[in-house]
PDB file of N, CA and C in Angstrom:
ATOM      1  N   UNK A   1      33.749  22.259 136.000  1.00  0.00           N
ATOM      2  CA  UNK A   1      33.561  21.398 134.863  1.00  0.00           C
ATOM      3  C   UNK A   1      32.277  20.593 135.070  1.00  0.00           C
ATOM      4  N   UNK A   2      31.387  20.437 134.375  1.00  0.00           N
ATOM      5  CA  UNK A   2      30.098  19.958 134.133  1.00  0.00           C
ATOM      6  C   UNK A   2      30.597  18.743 133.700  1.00  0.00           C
ATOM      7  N   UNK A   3      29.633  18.011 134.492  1.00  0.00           N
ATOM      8  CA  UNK A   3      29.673  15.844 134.261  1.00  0.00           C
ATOM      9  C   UNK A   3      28.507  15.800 132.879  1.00  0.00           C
ATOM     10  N   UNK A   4      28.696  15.377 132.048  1.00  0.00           N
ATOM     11  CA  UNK A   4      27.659  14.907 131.299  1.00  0.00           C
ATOM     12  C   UNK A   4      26.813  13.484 131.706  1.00  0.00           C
ATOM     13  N   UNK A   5      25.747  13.377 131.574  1.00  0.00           N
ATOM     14  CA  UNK A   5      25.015  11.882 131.811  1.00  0.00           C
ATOM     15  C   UNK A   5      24.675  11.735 130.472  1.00  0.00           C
ATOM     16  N   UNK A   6      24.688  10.318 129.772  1.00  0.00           N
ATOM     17  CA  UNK A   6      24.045   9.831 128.191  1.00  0.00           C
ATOM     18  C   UNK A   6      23.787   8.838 128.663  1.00  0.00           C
ATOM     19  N   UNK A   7      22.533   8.380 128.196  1.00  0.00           N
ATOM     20  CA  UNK A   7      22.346   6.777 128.445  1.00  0.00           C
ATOM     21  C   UNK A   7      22.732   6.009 127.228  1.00  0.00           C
ATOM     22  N   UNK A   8      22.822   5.172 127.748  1.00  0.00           N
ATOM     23  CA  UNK A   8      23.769   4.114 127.232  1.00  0.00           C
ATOM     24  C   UNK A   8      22.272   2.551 126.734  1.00  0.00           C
ATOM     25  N   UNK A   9      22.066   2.424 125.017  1.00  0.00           N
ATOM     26  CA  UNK A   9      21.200   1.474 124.827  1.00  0.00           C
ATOM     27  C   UNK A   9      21.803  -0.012 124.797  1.00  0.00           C
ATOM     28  N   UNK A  10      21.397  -0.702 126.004  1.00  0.00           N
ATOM     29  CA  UNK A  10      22.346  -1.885 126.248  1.00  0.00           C
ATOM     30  C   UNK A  10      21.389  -2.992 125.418  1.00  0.00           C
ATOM     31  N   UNK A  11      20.428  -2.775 124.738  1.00  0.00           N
ATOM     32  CA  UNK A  11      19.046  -3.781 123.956  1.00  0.00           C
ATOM     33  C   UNK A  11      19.441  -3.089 122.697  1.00  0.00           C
ATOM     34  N   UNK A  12      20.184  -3.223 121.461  1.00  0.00           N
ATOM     35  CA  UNK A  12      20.110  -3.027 120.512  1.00  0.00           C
ATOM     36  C   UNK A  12      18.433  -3.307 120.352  1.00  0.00           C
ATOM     37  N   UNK A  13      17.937  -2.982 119.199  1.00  0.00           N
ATOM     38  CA  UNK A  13      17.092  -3.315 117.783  1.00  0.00           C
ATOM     39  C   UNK A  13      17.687  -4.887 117.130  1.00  0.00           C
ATOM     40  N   UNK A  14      18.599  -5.260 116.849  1.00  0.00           N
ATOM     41  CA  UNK A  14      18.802  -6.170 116.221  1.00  0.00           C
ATOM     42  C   UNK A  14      18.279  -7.679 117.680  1.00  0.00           C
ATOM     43  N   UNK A  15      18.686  -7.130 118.657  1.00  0.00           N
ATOM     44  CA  UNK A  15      18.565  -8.434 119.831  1.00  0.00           C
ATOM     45  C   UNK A  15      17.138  -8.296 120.226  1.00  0.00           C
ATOM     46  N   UNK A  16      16.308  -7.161 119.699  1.00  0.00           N
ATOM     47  CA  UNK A  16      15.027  -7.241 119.742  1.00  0.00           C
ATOM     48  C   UNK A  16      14.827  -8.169 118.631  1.00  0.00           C
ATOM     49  N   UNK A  17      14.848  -8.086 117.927  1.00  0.00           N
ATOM     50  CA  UNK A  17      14.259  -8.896 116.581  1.00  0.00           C
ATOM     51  C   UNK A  17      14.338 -10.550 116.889  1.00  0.00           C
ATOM     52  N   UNK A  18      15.763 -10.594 117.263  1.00  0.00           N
ATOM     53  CA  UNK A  18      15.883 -11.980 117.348  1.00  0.00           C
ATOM     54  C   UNK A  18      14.979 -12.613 118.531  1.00  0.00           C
ATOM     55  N   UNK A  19      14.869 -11.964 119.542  1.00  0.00           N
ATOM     56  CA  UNK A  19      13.773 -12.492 120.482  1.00  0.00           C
ATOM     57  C   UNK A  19      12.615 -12.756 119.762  1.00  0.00           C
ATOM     58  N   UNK A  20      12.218 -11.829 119.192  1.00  0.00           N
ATOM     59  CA  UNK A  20      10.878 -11.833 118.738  1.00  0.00           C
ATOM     60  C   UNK A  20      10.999 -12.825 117.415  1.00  0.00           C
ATOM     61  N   UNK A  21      11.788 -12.976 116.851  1.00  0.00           N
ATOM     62  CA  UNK A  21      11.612 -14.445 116.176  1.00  0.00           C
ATOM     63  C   UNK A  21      11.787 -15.779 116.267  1.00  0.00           C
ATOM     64  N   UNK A  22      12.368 -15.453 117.489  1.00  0.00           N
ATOM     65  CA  UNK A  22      12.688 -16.823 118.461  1.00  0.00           C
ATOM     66  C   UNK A  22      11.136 -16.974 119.197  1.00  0.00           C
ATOM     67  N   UNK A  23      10.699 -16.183 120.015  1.00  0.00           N
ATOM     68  CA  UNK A  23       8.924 -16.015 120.235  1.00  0.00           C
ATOM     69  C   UNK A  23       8.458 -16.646 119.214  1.00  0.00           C
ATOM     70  N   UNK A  24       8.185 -16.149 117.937  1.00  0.00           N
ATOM     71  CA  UNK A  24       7.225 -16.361 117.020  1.00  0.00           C
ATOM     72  C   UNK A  24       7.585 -17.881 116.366  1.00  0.00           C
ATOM     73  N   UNK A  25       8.903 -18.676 116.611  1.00  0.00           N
ATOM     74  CA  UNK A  25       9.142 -20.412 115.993  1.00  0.00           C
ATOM     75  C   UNK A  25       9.115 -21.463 117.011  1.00  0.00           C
ATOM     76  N   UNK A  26       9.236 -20.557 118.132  1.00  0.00           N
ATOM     77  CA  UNK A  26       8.850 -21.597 119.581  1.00  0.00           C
ATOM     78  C   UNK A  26       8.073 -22.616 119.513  1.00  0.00           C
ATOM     79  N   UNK A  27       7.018 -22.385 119.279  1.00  0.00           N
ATOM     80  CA  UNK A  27       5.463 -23.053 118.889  1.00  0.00           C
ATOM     81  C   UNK A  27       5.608 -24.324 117.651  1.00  0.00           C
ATOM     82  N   UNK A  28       6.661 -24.359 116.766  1.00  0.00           N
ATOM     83  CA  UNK A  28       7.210 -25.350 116.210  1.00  0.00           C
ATOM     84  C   UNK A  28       8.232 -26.259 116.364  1.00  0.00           C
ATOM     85  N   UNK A  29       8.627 -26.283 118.143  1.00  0.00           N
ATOM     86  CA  UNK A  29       9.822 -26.806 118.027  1.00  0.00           C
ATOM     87  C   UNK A  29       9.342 -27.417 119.662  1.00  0.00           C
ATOM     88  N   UNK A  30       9.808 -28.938 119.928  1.00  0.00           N
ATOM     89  CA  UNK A  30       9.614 -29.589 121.257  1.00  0.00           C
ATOM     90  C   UNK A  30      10.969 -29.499 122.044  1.00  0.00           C
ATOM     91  N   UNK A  31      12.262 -28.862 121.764  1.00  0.00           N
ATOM     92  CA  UNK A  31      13.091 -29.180 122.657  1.00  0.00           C
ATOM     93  C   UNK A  31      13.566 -27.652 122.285  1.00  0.00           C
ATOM     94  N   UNK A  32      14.706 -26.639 123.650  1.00  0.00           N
ATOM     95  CA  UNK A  32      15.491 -25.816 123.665  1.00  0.00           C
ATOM     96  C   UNK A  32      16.593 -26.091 124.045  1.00  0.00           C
ATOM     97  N   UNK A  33      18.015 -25.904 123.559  1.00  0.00           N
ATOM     98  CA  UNK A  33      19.088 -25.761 123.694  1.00  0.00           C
ATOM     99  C   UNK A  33      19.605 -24.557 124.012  1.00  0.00           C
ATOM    100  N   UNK A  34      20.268 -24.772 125.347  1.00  0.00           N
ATOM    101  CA  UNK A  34      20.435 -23.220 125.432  1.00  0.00           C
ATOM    102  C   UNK A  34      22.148 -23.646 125.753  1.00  0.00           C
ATOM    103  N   UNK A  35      23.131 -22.665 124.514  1.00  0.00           N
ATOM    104  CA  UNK A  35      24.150 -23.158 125.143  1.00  0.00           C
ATOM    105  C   UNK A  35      24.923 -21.432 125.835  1.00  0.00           C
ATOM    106  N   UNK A  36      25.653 -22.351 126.934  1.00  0.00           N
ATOM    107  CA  UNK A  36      26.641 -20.728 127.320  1.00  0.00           C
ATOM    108  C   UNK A  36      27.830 -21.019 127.343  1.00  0.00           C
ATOM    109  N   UNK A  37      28.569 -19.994 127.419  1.00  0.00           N
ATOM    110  CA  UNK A  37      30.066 -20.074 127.374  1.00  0.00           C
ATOM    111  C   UNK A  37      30.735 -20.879 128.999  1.00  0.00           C
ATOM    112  N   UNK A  38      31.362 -21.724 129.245  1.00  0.00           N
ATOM    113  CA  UNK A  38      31.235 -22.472 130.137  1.00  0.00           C
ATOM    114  C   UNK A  38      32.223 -21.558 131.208  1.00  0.00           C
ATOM    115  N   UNK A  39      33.220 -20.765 130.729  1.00  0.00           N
ATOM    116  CA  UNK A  39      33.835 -19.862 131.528  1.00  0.00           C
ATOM    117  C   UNK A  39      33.546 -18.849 132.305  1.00  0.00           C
ATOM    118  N   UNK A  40      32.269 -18.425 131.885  1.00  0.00           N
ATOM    119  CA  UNK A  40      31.240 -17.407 132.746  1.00  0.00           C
ATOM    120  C   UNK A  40      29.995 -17.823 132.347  1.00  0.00           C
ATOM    121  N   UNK A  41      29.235 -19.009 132.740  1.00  0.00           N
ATOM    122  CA  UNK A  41      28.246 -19.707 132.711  1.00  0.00           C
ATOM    123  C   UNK A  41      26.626 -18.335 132.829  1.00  0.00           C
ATOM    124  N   UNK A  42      26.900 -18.055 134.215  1.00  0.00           N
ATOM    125  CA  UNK A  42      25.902 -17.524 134.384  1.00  0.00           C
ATOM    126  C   UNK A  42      26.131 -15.802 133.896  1.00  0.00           C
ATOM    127  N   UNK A  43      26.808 -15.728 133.420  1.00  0.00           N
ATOM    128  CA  UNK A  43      27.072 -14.206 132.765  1.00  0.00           C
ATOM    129  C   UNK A  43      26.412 -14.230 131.253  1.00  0.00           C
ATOM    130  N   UNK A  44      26.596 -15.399 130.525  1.00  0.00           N
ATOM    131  CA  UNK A  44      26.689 -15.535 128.791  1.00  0.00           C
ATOM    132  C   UNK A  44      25.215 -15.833 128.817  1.00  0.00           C
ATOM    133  N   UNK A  45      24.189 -16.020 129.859  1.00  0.00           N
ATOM    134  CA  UNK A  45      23.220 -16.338 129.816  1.00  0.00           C
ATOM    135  C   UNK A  45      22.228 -15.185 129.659  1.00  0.00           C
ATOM    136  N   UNK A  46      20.765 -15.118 128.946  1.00  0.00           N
ATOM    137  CA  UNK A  46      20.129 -14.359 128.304  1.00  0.00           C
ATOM    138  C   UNK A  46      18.947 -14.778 129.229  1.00  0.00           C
ATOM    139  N   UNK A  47      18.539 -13.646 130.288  1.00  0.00           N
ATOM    140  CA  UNK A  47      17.474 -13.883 130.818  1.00  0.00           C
ATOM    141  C   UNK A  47      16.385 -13.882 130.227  1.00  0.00           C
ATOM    142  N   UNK A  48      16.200 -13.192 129.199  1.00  0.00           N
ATOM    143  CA  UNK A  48      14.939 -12.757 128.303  1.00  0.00           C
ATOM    144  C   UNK A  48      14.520 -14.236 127.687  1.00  0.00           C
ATOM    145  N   UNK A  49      15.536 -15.125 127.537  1.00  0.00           N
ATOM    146  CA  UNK A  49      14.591 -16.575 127.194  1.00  0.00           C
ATOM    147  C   UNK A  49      14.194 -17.271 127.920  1.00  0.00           C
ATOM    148  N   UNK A  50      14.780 -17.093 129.143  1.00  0.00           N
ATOM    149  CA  UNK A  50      13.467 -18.224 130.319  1.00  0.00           C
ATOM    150  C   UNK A  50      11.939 -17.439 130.448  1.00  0.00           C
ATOM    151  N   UNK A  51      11.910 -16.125 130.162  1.00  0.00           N
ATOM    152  CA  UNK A  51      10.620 -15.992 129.826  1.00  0.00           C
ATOM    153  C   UNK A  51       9.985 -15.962 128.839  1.00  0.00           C
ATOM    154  N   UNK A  52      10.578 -16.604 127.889  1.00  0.00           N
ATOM    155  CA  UNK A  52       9.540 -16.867 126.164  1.00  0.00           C
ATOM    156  C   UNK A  52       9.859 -18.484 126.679  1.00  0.00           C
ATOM    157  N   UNK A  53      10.703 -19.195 127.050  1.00  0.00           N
ATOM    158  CA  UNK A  53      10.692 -20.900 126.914  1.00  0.00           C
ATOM    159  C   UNK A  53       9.348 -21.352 128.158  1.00  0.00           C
TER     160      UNK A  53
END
């Protein structure tokens, strides 16, 4: 029996967008709120914004 491999797209298109419009209003705004789910703090967290903040 043959294993199949598929990759698996864990970055929708839609969570692209929102980065990139979060990028593009940055520049109008002096404070970030970043909130996470307090039960898995460092899990609910989105690395991709400590590098646009």
């Amino acid at each position: 029996m043959s294993e199949k491999n598929s990759n698996i797209n864990w970055f929708p298109g839609h969570m692209r967008k929102a980065l990139n419009e979060v990028s593009d209003k940055l520049k109008y705004v002096d404070i970030v709120f970043e909130t996470v789910d307090a039960r898995i703090p460092i899990s609910s967290r989105n690395p991709e914004l400590d590098s646009l903040v």
